[in-house]
C-alpha atoms as a PDB file:
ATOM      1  CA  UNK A   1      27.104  84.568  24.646  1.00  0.00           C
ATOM      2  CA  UNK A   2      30.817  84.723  24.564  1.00  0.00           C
ATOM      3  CA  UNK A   3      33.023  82.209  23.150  1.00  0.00           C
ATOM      4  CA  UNK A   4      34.278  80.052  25.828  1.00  0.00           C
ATOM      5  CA  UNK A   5      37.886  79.975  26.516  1.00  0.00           C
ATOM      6  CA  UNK A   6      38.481  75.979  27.322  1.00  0.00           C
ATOM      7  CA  UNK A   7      42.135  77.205  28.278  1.00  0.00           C
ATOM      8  CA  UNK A   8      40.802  78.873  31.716  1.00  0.00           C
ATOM      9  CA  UNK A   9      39.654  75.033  32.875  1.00  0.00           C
ATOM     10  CA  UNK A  10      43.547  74.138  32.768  1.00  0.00           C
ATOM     11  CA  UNK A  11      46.365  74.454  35.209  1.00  0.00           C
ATOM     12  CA  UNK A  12      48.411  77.624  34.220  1.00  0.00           C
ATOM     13  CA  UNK A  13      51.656  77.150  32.385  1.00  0.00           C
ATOM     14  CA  UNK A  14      50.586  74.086  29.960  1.00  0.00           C
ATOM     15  CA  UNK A  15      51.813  74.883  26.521  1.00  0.00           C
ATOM     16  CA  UNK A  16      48.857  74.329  23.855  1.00  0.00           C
ATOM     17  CA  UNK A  17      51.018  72.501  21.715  1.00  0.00           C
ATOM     18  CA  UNK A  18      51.461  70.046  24.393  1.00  0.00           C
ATOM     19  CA  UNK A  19      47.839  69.299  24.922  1.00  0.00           C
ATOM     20  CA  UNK A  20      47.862  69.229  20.968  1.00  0.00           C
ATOM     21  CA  UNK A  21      50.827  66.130  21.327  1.00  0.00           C
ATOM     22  CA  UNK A  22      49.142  64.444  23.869  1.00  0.00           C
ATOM     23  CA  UNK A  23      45.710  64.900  22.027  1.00  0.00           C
ATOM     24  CA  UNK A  24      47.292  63.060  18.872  1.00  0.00           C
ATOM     25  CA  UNK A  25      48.930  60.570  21.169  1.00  0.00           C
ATOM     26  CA  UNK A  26      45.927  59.344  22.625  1.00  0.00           C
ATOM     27  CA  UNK A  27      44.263  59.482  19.018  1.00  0.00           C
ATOM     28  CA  UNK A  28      46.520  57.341  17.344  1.00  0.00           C
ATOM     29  CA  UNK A  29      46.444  54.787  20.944  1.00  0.00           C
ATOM     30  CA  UNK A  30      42.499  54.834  19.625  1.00  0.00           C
ATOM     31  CA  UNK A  31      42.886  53.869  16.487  1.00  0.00           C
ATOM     32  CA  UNK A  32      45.148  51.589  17.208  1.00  0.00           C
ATOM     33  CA  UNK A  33      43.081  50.073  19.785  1.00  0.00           C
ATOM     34  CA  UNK A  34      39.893  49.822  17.015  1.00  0.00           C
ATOM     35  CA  UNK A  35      42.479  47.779  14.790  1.00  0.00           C
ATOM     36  CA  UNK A  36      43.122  45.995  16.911  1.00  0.00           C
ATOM     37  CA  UNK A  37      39.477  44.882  17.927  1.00  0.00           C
ATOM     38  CA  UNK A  38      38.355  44.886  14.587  1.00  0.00           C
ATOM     39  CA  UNK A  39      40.813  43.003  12.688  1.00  0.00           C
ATOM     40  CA  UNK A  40      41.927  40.325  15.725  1.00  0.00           C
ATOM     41  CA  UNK A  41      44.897  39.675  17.070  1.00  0.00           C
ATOM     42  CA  UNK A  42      47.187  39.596  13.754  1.00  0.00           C
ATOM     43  CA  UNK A  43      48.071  42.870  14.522  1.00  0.00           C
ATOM     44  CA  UNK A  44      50.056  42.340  17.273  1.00  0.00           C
ATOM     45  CA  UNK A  45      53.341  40.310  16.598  1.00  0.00           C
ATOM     46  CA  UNK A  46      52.496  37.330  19.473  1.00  0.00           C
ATOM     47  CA  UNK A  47      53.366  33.238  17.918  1.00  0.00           C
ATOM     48  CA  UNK A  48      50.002  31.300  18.647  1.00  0.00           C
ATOM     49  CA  UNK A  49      47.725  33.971  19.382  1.00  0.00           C
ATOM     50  CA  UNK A  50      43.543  32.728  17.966  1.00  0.00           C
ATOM     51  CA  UNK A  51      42.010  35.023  15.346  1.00  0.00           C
ATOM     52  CA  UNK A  52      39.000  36.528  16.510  1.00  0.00           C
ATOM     53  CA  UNK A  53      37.898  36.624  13.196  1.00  0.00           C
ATOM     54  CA  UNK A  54      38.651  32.994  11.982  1.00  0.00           C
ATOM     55  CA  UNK A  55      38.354  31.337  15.497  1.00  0.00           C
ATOM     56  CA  UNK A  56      40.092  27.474  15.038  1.00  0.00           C
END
């Protein structure tokens, strides 16, 4: 078995570290996203938005 080279399933001239950018991008999008969900709608900076969490 040889190690498989995910770089051959790409278009040619992509820089790594851009897929590395974009990776983190997306990652912190997640996260932000699973705040977000989590915690209710404090997080975002909206007047008279309900809690999820504390529903009146």
């Amino acid at each position: 078995m040889s190690e498989f080279d995910y770089r051959s399933l790409l278009p040619k001239g992509i820089p790594v570290w851009e897929l590395a950018i974009a990776g983190v991008a997306i990652f912190a999008m997640v996260i932000v996203f699973l705040l977000w969900y989590l915690y209710g709608y404090d997080l975002v900076i909206v007047p008279n938005t309900p809690n999820l969490m504390n529903p009146v």
